[in-house]
PDB file of N, CA and C in Angstrom:
ATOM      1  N   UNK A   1      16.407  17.051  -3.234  1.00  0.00           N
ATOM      2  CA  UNK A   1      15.518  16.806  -2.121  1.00  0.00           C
ATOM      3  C   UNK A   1      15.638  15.366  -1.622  1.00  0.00           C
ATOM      4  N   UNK A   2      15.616  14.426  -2.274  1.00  0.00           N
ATOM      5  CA  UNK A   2      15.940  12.986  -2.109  1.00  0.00           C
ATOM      6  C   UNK A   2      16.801  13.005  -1.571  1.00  0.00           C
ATOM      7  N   UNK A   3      18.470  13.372  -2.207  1.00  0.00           N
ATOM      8  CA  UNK A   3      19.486  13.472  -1.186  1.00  0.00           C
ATOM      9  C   UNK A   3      19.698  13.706  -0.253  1.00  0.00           C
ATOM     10  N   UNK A   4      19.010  14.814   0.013  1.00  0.00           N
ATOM     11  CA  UNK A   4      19.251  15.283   1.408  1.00  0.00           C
ATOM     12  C   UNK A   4      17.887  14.401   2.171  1.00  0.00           C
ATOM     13  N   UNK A   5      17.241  13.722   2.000  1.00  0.00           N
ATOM     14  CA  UNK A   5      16.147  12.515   2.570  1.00  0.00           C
ATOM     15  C   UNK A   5      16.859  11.625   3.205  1.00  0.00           C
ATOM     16  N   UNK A   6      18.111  10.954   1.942  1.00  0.00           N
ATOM     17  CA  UNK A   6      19.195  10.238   2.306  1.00  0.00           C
ATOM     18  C   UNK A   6      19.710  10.272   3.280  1.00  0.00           C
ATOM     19  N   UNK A   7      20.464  11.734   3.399  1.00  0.00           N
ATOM     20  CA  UNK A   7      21.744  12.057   3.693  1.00  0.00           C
ATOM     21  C   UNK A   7      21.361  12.360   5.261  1.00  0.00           C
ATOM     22  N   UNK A   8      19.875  12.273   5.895  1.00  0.00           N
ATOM     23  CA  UNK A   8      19.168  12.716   7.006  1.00  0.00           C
ATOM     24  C   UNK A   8      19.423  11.855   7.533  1.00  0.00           C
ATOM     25  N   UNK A   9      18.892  10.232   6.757  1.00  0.00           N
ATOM     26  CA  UNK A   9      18.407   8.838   7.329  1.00  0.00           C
ATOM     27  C   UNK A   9      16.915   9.035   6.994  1.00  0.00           C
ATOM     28  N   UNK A  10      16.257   9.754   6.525  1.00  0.00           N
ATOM     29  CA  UNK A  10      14.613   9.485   6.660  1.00  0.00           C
ATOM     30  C   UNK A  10      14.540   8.601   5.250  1.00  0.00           C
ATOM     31  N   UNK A  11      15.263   8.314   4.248  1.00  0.00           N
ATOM     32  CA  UNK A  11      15.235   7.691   3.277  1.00  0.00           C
ATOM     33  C   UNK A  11      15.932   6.775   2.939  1.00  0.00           C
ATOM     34  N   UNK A  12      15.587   5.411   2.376  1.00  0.00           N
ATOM     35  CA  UNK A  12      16.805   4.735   2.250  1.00  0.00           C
ATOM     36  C   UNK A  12      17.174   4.979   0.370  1.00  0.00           C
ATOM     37  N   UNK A  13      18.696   4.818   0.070  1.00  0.00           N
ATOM     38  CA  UNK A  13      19.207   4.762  -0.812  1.00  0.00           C
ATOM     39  C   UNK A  13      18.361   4.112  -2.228  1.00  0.00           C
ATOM     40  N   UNK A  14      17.870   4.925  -3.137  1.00  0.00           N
ATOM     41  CA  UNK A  14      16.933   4.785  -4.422  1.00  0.00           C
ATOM     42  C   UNK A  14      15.807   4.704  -4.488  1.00  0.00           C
ATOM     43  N   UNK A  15      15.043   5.645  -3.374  1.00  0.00           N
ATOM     44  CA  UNK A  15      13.984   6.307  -3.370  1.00  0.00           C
ATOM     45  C   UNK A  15      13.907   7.320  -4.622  1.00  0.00           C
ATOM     46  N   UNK A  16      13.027   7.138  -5.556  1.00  0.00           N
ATOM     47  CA  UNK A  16      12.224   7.916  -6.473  1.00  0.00           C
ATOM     48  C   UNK A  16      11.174   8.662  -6.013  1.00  0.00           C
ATOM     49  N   UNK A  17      11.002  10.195  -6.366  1.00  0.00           N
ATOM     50  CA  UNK A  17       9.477  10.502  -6.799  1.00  0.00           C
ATOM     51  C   UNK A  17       8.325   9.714  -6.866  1.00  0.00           C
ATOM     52  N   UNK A  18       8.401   9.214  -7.824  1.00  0.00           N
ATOM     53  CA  UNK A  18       7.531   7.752  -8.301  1.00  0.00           C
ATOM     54  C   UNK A  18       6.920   7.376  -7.266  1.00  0.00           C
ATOM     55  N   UNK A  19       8.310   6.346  -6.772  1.00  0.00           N
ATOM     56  CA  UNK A  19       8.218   5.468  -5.201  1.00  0.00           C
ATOM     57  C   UNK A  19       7.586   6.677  -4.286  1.00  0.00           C
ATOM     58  N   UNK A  20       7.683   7.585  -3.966  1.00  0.00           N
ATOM     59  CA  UNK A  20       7.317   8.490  -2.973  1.00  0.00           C
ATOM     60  C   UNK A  20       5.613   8.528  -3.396  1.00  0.00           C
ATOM     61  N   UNK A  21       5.458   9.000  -4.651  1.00  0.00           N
ATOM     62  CA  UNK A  21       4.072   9.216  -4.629  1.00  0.00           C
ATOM     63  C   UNK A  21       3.330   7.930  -4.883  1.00  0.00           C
ATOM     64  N   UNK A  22       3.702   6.650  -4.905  1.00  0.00           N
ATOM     65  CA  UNK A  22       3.018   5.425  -4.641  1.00  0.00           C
ATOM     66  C   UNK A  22       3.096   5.142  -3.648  1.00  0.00           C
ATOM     67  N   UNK A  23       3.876   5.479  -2.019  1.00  0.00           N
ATOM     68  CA  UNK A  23       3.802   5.383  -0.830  1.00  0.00           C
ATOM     69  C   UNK A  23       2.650   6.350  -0.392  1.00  0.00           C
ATOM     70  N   UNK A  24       2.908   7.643  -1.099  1.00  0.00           N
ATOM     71  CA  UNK A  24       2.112   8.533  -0.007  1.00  0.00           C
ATOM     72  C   UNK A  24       0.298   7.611  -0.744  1.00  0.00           C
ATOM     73  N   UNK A  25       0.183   7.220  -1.683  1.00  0.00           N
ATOM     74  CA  UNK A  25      -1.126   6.790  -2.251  1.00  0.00           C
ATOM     75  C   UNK A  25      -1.571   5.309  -1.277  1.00  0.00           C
ATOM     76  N   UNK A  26      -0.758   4.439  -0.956  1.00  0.00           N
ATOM     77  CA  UNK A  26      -0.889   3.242  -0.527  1.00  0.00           C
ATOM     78  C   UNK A  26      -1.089   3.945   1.361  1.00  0.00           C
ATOM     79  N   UNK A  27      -0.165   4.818   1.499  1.00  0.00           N
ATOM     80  CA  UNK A  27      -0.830   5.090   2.933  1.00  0.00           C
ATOM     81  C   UNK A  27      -1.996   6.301   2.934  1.00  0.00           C
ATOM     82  N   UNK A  28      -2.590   6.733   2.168  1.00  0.00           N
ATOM     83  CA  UNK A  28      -3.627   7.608   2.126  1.00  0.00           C
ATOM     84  C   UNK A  28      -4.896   6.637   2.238  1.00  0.00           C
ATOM     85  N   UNK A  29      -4.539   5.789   1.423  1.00  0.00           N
ATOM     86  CA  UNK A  29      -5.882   4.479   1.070  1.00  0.00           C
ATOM     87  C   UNK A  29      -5.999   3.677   2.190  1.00  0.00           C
ATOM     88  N   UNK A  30      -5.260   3.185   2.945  1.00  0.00           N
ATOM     89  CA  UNK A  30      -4.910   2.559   4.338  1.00  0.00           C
ATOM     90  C   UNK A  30      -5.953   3.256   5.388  1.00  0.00           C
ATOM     91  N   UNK A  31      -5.123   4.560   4.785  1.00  0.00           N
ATOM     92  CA  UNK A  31      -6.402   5.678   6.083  1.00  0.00           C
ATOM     93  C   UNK A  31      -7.436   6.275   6.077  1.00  0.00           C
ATOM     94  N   UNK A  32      -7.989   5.408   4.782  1.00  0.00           N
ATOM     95  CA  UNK A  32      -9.216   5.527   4.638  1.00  0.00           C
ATOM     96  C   UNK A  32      -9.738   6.701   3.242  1.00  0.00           C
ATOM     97  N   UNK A  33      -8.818   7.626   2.940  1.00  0.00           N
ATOM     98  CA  UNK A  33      -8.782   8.817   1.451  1.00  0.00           C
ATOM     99  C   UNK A  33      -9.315   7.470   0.521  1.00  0.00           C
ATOM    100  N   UNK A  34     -10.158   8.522  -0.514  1.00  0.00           N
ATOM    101  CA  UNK A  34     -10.971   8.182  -1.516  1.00  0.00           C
ATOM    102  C   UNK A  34      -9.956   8.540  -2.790  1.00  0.00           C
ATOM    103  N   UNK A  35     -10.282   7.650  -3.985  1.00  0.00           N
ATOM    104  CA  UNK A  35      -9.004   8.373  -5.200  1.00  0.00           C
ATOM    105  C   UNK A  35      -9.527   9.983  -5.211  1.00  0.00           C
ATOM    106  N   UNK A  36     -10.451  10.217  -4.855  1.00  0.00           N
ATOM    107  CA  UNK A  36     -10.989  12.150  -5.681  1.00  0.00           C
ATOM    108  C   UNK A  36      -9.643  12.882  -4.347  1.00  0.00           C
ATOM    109  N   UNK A  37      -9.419  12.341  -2.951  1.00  0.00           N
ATOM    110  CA  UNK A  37      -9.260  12.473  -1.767  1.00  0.00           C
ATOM    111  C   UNK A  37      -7.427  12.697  -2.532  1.00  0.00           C
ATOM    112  N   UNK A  38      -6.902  11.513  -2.958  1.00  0.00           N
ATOM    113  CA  UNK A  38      -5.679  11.254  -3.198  1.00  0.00           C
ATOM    114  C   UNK A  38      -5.480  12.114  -4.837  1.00  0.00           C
ATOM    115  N   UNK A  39      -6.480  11.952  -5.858  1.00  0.00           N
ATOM    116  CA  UNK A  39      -6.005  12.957  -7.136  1.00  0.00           C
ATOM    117  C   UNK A  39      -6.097  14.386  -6.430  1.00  0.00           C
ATOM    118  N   UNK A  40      -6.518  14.855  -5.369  1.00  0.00           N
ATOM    119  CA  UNK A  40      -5.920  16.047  -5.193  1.00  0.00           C
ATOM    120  C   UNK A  40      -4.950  16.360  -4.433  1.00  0.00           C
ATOM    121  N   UNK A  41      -4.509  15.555  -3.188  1.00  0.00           N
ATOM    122  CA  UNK A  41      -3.275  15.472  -3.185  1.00  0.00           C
ATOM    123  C   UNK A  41      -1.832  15.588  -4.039  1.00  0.00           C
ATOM    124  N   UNK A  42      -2.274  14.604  -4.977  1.00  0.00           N
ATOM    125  CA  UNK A  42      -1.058  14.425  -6.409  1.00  0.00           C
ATOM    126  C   UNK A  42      -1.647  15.522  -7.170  1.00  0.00           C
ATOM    127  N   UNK A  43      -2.499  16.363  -7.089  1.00  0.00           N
ATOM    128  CA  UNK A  43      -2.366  17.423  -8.440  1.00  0.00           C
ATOM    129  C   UNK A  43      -2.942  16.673  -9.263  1.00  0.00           C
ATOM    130  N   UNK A  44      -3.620  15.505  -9.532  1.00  0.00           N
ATOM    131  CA  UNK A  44      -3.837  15.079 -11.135  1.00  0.00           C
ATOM    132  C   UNK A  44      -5.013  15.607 -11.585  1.00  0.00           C
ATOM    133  N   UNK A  45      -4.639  15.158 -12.917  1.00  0.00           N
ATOM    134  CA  UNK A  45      -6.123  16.652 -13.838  1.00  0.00           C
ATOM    135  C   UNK A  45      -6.982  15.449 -14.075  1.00  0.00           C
ATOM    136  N   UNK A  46      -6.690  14.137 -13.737  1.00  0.00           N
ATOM    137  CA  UNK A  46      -7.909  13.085 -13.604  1.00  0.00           C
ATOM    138  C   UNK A  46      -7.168  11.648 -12.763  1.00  0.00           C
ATOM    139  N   UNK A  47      -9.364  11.566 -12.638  1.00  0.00           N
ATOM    140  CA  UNK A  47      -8.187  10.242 -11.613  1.00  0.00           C
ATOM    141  C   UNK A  47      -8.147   9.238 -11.762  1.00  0.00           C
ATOM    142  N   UNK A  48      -7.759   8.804 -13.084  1.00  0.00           N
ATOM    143  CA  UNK A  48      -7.405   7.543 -13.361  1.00  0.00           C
ATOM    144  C   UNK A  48      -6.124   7.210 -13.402  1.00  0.00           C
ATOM    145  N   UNK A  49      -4.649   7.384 -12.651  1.00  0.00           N
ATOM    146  CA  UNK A  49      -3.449   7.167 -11.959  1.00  0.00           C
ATOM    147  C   UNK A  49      -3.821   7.196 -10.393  1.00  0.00           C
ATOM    148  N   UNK A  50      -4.837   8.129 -10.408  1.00  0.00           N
ATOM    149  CA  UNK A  50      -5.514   7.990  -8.395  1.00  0.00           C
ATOM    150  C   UNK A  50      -5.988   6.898  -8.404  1.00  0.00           C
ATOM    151  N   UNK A  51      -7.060   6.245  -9.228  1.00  0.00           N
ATOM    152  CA  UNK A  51      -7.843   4.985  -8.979  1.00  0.00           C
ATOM    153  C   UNK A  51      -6.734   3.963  -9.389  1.00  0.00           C
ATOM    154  N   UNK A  52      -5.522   4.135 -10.440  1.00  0.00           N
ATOM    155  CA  UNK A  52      -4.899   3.125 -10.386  1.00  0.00           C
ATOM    156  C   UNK A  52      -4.276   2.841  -9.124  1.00  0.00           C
ATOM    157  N   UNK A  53      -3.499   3.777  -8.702  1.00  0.00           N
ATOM    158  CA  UNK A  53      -2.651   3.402  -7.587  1.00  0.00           C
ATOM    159  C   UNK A  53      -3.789   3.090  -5.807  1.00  0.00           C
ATOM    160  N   UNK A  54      -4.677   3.649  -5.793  1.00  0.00           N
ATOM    161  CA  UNK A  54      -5.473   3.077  -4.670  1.00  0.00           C
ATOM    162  C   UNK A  54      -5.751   1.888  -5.263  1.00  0.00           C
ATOM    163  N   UNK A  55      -5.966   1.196  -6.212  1.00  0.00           N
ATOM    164  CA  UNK A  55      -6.663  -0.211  -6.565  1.00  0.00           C
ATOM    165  C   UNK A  55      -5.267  -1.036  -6.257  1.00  0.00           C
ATOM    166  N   UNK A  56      -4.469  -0.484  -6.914  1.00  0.00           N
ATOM    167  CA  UNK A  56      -3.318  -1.307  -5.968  1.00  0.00           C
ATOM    168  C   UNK A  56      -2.859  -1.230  -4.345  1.00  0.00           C
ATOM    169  N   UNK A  57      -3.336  -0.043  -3.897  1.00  0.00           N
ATOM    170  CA  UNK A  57      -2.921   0.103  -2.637  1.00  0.00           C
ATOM    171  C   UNK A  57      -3.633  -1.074  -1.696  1.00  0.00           C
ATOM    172  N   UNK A  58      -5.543  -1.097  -2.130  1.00  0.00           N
ATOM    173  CA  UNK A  58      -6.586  -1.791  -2.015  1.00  0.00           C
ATOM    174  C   UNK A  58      -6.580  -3.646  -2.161  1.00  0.00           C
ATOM    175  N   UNK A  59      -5.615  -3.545  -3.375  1.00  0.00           N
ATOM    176  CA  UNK A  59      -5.485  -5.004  -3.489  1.00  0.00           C
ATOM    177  C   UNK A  59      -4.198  -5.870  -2.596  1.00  0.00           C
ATOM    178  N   UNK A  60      -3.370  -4.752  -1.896  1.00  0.00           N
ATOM    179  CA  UNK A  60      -2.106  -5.010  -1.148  1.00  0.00           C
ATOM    180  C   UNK A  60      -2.734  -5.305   0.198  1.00  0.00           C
ATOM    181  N   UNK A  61      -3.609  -4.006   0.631  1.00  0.00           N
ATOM    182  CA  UNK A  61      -4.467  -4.436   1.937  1.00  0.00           C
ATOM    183  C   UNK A  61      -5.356  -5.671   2.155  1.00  0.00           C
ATOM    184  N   UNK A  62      -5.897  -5.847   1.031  1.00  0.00           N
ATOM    185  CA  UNK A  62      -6.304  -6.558   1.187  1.00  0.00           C
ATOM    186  C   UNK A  62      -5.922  -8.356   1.452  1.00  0.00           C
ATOM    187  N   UNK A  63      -4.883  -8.344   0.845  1.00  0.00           N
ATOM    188  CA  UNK A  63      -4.235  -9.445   0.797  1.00  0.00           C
ATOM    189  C   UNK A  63      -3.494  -9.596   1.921  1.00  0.00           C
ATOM    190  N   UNK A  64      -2.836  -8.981   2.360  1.00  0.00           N
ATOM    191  CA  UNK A  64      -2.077  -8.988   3.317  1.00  0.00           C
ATOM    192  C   UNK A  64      -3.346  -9.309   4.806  1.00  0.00           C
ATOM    193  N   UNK A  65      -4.808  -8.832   4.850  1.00  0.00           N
ATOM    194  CA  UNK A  65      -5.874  -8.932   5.358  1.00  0.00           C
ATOM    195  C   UNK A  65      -6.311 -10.464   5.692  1.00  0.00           C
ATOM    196  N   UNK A  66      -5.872 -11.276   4.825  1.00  0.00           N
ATOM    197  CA  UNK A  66      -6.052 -12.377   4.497  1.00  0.00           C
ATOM    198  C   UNK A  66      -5.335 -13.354   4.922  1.00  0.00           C
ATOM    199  N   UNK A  67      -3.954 -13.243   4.902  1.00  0.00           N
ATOM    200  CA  UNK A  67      -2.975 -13.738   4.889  1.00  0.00           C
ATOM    201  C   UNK A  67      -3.352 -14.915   6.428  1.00  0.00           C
ATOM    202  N   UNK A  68      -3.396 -14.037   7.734  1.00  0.00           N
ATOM    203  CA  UNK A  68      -3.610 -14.128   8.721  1.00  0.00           C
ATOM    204  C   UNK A  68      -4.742 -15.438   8.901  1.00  0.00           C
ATOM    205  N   UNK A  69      -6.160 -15.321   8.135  1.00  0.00           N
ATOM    206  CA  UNK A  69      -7.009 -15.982   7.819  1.00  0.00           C
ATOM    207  C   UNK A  69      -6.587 -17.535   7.119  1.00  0.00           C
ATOM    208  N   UNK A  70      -5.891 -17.308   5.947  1.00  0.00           N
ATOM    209  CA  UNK A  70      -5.332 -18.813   5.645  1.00  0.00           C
ATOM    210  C   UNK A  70      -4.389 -19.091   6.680  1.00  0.00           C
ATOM    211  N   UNK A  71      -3.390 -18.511   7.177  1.00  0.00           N
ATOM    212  CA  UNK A  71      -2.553 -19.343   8.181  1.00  0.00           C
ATOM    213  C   UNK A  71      -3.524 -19.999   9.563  1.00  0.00           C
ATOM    214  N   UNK A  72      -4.891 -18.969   9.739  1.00  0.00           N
ATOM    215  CA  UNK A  72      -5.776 -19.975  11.216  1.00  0.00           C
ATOM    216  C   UNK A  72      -6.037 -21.389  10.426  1.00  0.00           C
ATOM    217  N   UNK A  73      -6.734 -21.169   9.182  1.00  0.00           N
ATOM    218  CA  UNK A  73      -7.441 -22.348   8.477  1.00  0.00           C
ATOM    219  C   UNK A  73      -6.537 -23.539   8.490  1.00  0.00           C
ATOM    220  N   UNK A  74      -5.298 -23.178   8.166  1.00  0.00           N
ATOM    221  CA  UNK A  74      -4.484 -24.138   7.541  1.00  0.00           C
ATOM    222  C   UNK A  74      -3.950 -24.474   9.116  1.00  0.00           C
ATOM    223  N   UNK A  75      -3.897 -23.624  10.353  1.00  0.00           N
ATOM    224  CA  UNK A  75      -3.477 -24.532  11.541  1.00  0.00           C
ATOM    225  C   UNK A  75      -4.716 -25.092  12.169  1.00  0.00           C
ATOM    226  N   UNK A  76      -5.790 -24.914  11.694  1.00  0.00           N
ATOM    227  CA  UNK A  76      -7.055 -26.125  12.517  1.00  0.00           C
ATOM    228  C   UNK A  76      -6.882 -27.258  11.599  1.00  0.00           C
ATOM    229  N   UNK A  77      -6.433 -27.056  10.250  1.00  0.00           N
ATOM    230  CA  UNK A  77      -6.323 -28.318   9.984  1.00  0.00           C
ATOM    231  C   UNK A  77      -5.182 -29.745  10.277  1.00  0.00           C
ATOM    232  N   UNK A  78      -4.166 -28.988  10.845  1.00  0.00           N
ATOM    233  CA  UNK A  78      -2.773 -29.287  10.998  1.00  0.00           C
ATOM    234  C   UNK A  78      -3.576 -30.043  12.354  1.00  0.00           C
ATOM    235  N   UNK A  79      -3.949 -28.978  13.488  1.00  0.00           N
ATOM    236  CA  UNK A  79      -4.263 -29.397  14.768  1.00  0.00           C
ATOM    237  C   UNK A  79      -5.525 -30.837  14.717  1.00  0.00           C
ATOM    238  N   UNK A  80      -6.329 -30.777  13.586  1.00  0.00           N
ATOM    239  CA  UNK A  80      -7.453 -31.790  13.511  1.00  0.00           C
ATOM    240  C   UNK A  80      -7.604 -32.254  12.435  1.00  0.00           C
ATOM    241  N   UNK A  81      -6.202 -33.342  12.131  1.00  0.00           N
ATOM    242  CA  UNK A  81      -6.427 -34.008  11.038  1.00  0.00           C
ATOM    243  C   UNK A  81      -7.109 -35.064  10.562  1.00  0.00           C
ATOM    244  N   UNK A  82      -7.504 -35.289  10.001  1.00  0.00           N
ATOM    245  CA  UNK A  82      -8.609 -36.338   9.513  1.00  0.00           C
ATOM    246  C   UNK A  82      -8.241 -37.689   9.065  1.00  0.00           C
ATOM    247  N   UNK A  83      -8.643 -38.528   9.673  1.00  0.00           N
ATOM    248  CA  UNK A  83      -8.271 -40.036   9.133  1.00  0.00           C
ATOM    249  C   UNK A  83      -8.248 -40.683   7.829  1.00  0.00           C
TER     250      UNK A  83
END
């Protein structure tokens, strides 16, 4: 199935399972799915691999959320530097 993902173009070269179901978790959490939302998606018989991987999905958004925020801070200070 991967291969032929490849062999389409919809995949790039050493895409895993794995990798697939930590993408589909990081964009479920993005769009708002709850882990109960995402352990049934993945089939899991509990959701503590759901809450792991949204807590990472959660801590990626979030940061990246941020990012934007230190670069204003750090250019008012650039623009109004202090004697």
């Amino acid at each position: 199935m991967i291969k032929a993902l490849e062999s389409e173009g919809k995949a790039k070269p050493g895409l895993t399972f794995h990798g697939l179901r930590r993408t589909l978790v990081s964009d479920a959490t993005d769009k708002g799915a709850s882990s109960k939302q995402i352990q049934a998606i993945l089939g899991d018989r509990s959701s503590s691999m759901s809450d792991l991987y949204a807590d990472q999905a959660n801590k990626k958004s979030m940061t990246s959320a941020v990012v934007p925020k230190l670069e204003r801070l750090r250019n008012r200070k650039t623009d109004n530097p202090k004697d």
